[in-house]
C-alpha atoms as a PDB file:
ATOM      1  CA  UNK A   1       0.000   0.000   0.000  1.00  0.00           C
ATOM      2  CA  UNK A   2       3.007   2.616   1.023  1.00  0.00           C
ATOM      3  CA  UNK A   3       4.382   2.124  -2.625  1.00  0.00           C
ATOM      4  CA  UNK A   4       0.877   2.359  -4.506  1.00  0.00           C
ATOM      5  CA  UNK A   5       0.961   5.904  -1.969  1.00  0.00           C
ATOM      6  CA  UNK A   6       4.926   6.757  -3.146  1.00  0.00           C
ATOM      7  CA  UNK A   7       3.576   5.856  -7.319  1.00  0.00           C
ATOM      8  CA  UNK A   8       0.401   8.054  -6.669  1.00  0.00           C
ATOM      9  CA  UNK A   9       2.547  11.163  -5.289  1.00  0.00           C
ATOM     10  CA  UNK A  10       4.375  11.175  -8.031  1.00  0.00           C
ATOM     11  CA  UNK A  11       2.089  10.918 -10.592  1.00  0.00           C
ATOM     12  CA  UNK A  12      -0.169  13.616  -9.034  1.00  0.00           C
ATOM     13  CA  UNK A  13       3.725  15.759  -8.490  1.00  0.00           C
ATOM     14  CA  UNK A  14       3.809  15.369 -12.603  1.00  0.00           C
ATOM     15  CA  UNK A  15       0.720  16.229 -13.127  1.00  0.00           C
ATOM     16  CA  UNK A  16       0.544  19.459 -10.918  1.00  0.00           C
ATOM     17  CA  UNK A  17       3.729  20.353 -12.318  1.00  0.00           C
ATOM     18  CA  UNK A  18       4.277  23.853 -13.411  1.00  0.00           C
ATOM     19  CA  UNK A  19       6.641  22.912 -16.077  1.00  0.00           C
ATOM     20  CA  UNK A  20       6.030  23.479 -19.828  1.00  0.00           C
ATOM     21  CA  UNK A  21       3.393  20.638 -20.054  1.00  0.00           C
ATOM     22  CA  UNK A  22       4.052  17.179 -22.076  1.00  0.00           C
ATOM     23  CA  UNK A  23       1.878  16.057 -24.840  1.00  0.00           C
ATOM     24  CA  UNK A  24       2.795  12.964 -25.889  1.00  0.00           C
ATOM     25  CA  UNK A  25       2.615  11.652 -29.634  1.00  0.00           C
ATOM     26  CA  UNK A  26      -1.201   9.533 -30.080  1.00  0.00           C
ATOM     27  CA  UNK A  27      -1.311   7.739 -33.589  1.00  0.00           C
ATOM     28  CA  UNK A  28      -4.494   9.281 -35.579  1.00  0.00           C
ATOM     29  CA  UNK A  29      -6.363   6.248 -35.916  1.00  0.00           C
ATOM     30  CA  UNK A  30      -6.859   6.013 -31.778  1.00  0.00           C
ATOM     31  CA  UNK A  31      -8.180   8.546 -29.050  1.00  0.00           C
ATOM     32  CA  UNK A  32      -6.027   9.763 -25.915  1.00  0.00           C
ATOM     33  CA  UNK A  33      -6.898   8.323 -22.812  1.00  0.00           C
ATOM     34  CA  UNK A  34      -6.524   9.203 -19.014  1.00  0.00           C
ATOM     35  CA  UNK A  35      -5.144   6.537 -16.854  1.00  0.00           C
ATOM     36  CA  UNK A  36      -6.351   6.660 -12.913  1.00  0.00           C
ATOM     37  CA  UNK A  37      -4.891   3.347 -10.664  1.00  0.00           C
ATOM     38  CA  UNK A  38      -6.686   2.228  -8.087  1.00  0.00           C
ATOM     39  CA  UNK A  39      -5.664   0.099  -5.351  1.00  0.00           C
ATOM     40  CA  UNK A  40      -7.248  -3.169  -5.182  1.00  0.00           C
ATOM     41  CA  UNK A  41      -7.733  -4.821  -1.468  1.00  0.00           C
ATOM     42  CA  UNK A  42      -9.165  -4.100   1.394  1.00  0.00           C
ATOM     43  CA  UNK A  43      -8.386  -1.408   4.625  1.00  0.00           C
ATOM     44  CA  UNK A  44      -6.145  -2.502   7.268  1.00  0.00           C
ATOM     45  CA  UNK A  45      -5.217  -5.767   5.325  1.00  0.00           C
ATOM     46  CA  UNK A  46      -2.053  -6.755   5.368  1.00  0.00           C
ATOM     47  CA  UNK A  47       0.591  -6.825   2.505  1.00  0.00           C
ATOM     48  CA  UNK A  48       0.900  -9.685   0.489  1.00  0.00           C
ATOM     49  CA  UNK A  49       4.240 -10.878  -0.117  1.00  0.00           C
ATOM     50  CA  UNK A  50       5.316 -10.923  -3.679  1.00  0.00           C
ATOM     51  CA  UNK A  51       3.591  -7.915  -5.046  1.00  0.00           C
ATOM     52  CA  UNK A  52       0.574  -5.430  -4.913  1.00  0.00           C
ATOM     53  CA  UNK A  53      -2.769  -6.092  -6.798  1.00  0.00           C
ATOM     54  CA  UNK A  54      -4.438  -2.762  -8.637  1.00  0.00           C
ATOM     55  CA  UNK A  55      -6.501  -1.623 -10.815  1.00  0.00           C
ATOM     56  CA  UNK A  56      -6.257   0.656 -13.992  1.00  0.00           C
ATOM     57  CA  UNK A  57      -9.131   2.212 -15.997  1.00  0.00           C
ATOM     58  CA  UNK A  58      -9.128   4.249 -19.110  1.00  0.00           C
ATOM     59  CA  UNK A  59     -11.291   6.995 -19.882  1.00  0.00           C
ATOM     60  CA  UNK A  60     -11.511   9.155 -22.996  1.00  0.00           C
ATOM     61  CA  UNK A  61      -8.906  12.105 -22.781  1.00  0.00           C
ATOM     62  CA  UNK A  62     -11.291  15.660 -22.316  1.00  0.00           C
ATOM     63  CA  UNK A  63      -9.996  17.552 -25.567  1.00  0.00           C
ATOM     64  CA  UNK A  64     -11.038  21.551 -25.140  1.00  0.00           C
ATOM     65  CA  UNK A  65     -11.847  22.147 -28.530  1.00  0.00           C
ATOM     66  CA  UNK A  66     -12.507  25.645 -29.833  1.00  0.00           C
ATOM     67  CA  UNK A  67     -15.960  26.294 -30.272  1.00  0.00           C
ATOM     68  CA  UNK A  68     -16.061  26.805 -34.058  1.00  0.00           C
ATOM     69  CA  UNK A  69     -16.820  30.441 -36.067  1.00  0.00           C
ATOM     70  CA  UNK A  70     -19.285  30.820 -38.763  1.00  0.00           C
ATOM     71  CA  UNK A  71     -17.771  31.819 -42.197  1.00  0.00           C
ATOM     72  CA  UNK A  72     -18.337  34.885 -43.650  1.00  0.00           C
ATOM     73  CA  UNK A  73     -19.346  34.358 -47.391  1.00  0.00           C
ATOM     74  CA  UNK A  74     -16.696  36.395 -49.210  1.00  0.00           C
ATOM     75  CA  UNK A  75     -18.045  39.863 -50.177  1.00  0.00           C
ATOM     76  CA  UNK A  76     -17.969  40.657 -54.631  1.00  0.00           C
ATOM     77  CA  UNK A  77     -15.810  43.323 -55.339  1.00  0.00           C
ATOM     78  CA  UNK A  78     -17.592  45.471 -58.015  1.00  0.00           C
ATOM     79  CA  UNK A  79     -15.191  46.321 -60.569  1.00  0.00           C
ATOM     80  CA  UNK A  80     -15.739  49.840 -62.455  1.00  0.00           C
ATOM     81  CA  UNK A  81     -14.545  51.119 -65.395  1.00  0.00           C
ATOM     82  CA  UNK A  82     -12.065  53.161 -64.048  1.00  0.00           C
ATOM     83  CA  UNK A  83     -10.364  49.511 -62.664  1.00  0.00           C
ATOM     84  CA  UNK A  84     -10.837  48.311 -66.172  1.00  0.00           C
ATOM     85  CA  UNK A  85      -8.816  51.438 -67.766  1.00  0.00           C
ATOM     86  CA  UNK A  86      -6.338  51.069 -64.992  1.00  0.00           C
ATOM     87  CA  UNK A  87      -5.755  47.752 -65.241  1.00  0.00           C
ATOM     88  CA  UNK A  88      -5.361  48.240 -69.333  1.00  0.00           C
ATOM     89  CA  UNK A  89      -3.114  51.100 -69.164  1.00  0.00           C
ATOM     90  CA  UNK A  90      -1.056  49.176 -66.901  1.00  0.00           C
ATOM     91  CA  UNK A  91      -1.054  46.030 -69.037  1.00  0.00           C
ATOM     92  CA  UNK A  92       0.168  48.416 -72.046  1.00  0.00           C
ATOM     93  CA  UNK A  93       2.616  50.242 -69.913  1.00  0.00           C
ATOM     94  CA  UNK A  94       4.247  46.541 -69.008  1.00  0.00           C
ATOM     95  CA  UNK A  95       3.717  45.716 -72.899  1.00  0.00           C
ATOM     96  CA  UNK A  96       5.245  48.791 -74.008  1.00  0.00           C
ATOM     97  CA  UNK A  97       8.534  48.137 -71.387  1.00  0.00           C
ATOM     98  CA  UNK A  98       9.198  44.413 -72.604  1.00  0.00           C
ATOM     99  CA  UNK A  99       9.274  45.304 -76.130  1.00  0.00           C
ATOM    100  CA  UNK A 100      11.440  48.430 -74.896  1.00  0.00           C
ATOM    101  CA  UNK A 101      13.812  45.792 -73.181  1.00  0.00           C
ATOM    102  CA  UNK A 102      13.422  43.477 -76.057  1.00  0.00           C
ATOM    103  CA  UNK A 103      14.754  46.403 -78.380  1.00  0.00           C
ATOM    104  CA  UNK A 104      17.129  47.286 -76.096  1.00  0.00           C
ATOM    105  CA  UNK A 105      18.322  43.685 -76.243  1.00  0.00           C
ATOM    106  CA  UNK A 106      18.787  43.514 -79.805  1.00  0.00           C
ATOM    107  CA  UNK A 107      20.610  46.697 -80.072  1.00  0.00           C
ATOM    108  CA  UNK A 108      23.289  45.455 -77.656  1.00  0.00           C
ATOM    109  CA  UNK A 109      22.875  41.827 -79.803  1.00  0.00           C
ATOM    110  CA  UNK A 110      23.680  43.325 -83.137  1.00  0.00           C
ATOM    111  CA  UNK A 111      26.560  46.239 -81.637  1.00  0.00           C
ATOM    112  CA  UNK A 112      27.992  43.114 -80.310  1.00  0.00           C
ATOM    113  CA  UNK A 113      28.056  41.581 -83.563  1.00  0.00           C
ATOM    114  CA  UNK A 114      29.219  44.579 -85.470  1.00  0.00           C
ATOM    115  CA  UNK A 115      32.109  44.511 -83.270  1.00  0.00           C
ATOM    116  CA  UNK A 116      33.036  40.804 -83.784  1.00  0.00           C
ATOM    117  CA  UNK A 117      33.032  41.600 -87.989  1.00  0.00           C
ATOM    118  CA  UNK A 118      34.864  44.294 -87.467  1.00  0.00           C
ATOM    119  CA  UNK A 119      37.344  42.776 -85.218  1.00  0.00           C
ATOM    120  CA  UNK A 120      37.494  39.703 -87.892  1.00  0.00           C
ATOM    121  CA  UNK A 121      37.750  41.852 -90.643  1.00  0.00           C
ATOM    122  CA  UNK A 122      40.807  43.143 -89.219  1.00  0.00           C
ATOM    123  CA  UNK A 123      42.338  39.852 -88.041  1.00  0.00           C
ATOM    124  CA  UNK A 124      41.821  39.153 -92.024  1.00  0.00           C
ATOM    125  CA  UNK A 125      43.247  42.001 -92.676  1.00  0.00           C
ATOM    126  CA  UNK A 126      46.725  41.411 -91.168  1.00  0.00           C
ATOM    127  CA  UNK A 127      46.741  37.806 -91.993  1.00  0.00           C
ATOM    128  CA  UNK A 128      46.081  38.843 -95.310  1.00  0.00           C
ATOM    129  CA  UNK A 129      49.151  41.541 -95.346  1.00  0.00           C
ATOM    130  CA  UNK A 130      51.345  38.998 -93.371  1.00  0.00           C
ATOM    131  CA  UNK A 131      50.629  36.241 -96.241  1.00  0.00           C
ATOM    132  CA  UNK A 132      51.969  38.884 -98.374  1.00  0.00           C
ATOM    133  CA  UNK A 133      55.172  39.758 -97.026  1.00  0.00           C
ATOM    134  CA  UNK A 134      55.916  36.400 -96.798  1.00  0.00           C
ATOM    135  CA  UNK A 135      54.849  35.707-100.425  1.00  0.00           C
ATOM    136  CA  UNK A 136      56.966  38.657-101.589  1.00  0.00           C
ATOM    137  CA  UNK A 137      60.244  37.245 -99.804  1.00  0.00           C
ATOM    138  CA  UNK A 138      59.471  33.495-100.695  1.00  0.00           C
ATOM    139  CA  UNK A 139      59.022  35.157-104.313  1.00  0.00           C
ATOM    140  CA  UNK A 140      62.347  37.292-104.198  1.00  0.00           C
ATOM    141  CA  UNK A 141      63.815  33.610-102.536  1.00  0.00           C
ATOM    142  CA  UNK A 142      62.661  31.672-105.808  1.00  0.00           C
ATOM    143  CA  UNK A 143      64.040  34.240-108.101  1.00  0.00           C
ATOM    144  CA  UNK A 144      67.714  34.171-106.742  1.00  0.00           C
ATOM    145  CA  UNK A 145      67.421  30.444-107.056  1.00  0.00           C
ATOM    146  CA  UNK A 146      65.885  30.711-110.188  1.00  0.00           C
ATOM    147  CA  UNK A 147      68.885  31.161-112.534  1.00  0.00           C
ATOM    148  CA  UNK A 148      70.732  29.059-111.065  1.00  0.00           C
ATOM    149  CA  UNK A 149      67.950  26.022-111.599  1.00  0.00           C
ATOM    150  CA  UNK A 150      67.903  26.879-115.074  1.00  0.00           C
ATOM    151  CA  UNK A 151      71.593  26.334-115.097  1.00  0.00           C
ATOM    152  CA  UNK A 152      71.354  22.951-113.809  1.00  0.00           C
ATOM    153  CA  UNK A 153      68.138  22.107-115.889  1.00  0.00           C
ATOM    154  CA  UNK A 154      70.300  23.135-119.193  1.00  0.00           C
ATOM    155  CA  UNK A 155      73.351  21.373-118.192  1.00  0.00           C
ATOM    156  CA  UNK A 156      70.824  18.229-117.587  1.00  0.00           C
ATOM    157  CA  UNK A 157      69.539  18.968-120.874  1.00  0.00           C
ATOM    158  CA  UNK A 158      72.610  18.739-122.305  1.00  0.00           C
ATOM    159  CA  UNK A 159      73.792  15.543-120.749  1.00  0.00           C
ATOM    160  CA  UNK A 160      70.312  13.654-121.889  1.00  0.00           C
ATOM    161  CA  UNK A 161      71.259  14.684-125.641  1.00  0.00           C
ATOM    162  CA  UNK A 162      74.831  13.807-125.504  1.00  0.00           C
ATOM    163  CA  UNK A 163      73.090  10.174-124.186  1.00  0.00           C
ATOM    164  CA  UNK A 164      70.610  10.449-126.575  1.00  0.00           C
ATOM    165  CA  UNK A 165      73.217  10.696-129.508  1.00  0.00           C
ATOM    166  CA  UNK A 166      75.157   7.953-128.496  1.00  0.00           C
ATOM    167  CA  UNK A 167      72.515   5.657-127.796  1.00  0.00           C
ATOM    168  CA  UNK A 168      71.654   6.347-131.339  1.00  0.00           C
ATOM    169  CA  UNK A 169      74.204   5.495-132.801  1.00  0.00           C
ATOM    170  CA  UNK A 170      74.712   2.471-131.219  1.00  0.00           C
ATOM    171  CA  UNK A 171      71.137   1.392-132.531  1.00  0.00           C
ATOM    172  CA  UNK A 172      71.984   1.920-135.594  1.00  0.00           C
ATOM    173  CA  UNK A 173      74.625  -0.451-135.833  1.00  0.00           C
ATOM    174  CA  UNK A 174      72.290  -3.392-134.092  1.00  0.00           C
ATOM    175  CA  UNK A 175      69.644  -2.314-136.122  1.00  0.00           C
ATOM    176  CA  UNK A 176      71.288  -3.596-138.914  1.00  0.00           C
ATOM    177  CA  UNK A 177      72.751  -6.249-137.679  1.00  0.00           C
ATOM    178  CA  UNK A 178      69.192  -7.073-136.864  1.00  0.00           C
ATOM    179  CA  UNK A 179      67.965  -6.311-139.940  1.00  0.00           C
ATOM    180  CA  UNK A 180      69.921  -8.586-141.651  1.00  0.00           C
ATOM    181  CA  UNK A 181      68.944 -11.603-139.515  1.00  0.00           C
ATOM    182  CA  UNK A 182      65.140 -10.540-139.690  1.00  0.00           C
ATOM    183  CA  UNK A 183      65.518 -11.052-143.682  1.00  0.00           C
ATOM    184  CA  UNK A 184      66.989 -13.833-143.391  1.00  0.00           C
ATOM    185  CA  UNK A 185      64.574 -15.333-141.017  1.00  0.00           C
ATOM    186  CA  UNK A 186      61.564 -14.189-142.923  1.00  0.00           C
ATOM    187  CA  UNK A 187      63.234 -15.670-146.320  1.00  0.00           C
ATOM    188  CA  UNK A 188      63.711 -18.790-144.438  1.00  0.00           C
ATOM    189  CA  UNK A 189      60.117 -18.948-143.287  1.00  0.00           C
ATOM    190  CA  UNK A 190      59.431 -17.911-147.087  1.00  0.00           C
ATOM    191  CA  UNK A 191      60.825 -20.782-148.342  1.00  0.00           C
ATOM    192  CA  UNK A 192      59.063 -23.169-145.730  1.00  0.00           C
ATOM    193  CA  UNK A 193      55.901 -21.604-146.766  1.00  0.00           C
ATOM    194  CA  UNK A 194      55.676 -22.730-150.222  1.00  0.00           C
ATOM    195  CA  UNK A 195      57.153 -26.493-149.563  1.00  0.00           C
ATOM    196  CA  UNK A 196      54.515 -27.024-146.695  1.00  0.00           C
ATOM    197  CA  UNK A 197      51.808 -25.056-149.179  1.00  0.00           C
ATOM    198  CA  UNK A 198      53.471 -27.688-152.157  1.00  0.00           C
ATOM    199  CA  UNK A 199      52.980 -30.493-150.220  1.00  0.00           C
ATOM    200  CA  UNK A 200      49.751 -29.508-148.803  1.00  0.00           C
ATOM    201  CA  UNK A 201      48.597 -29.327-152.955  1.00  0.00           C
ATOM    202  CA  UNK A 202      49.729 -32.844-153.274  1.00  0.00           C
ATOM    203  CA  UNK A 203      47.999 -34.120-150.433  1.00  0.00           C
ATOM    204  CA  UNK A 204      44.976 -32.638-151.588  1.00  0.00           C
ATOM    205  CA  UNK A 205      45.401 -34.249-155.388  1.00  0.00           C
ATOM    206  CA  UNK A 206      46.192 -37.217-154.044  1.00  0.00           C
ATOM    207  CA  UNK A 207      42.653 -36.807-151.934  1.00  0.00           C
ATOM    208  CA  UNK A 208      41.131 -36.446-154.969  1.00  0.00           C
ATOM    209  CA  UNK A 209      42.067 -38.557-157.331  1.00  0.00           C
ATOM    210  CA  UNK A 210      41.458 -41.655-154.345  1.00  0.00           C
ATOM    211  CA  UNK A 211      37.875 -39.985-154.497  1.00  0.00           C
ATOM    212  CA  UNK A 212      37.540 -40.326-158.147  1.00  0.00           C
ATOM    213  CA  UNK A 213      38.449 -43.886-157.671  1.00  0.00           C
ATOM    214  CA  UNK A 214      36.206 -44.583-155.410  1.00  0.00           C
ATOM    215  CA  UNK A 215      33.592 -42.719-156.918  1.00  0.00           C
ATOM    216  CA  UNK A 216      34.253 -44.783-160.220  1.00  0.00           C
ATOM    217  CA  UNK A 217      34.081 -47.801-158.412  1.00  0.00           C
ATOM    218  CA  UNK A 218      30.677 -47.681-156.569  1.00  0.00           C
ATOM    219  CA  UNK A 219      29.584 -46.393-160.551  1.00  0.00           C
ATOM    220  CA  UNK A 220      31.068 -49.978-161.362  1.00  0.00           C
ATOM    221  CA  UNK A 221      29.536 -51.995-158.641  1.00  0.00           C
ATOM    222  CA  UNK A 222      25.997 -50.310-159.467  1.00  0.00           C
ATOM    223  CA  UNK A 223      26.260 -51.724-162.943  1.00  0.00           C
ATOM    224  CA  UNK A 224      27.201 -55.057-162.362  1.00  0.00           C
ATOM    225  CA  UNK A 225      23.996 -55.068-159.924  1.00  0.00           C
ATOM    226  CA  UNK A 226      21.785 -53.620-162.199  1.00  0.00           C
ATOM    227  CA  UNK A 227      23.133 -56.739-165.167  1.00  0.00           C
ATOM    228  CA  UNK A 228      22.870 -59.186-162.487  1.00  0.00           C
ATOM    229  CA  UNK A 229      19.092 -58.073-161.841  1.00  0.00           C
ATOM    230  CA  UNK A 230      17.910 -57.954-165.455  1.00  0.00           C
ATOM    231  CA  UNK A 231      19.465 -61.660-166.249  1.00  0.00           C
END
């Protein structure tokens, strides 16, 4: 009983507290409750060893709600002409800046851009006179050279017809040393000619005239046939 007393002070000390007070987390789907323990038994009896026996019961937590206000339907604002004008002088006033901005925009945009051609068309410029210069000098640099490469192209020249010459002459003297063996080859394969063409012309006679025998005697054979038939 002297420790249900002891949990009961304290309980009643926390509640009676003048601390901040604690309100603890309830999930939405379930209501607070209060908790009051009672002690279970009866006066003057004594203390059973082992523990205490008690009772707990739960009661719906009192929630002060706010009592709740009517709403006010909200009152229509009559708009007059003046509004109207306002509001469209306003909306061309804001028109009338963007497409000042937007002009503004494009005159920085195309300032910009004149300034990049210009600064190109200078870059082209100098790289234009620098390809110069350096055409002039490689120019002047060819033309020194250029005498003396038509020195060396002459003297080449030169040398090639000297060559030339000499491998002339020494065609010449094959050529006809190889002239006289081609006419000697092609009156060899003259003469070779007209023996095979000879004996091809007495092949052929000799085909012929073993025709004419033949010919002759199947004329013979016929006749002898034709006798034997009409004895």
């Amino acid at each position: 009983m002297s420790q249900v007393c002891n949990w009961l002070s304290v309980f009643l000390c926390l509640r009676e507290s003048t601390k901040k007070p604690i309100y603890h987390k309830v999930h939405p789907n379930r209501g607070a409750f209060d908790a009051v323990i009672l002690w279970k038994g009866k006066e003057g009896a004594k203390e059973k060893v082992g523990g205490l026996a008690y009772e707990v019961i739960l009661k719906p937590a009192t929630v002060n709600e706010a009592p709740l206000r009517p709403v006010t339907p909200p009152k229509e604002k009559v708009i007059s002409e003046a509004d109207i004008l306002n509001k469209l002088k306003k909306a061309e006033e804001r028109r009338l800046s963007l497409e000042a901005q937007r002009l503004e925009q494009l005159a920085k945009e195309r300032a910009k851009a004149q300034e990049i051609v210009a600064k190109a068309q200078e870059e082209s410029k100098i790289f234009s006179e620098e390809t110069e210069k350096k055409l002039r000098k490689a120019m002047e640099a060819n033309k020194e050279n250029r005498e003396t490469q038509i020195n060396a192209l002459r003297e080449r020249l030169r040398e090639h017809a000297t060559h030339i010459q000499e491998v002339c002459k020494a065609s010449e003297s094959m050529n006809r040393a190889s002239e006289e063996k081609i006419i000697t080859k092609m009156e060899t394969a003259l003469k070779n000619r007209e023996e095979q063409y000879r004996a091809l012309q007495e092949r052929l006679q000799e085909h012929e005239r073993r025709i004419e025998e033949v010919r002759r005697n199947k004329q013979n054979i016929e006749q002898q046939v034709v006798s034997e038939g009409q004895a």
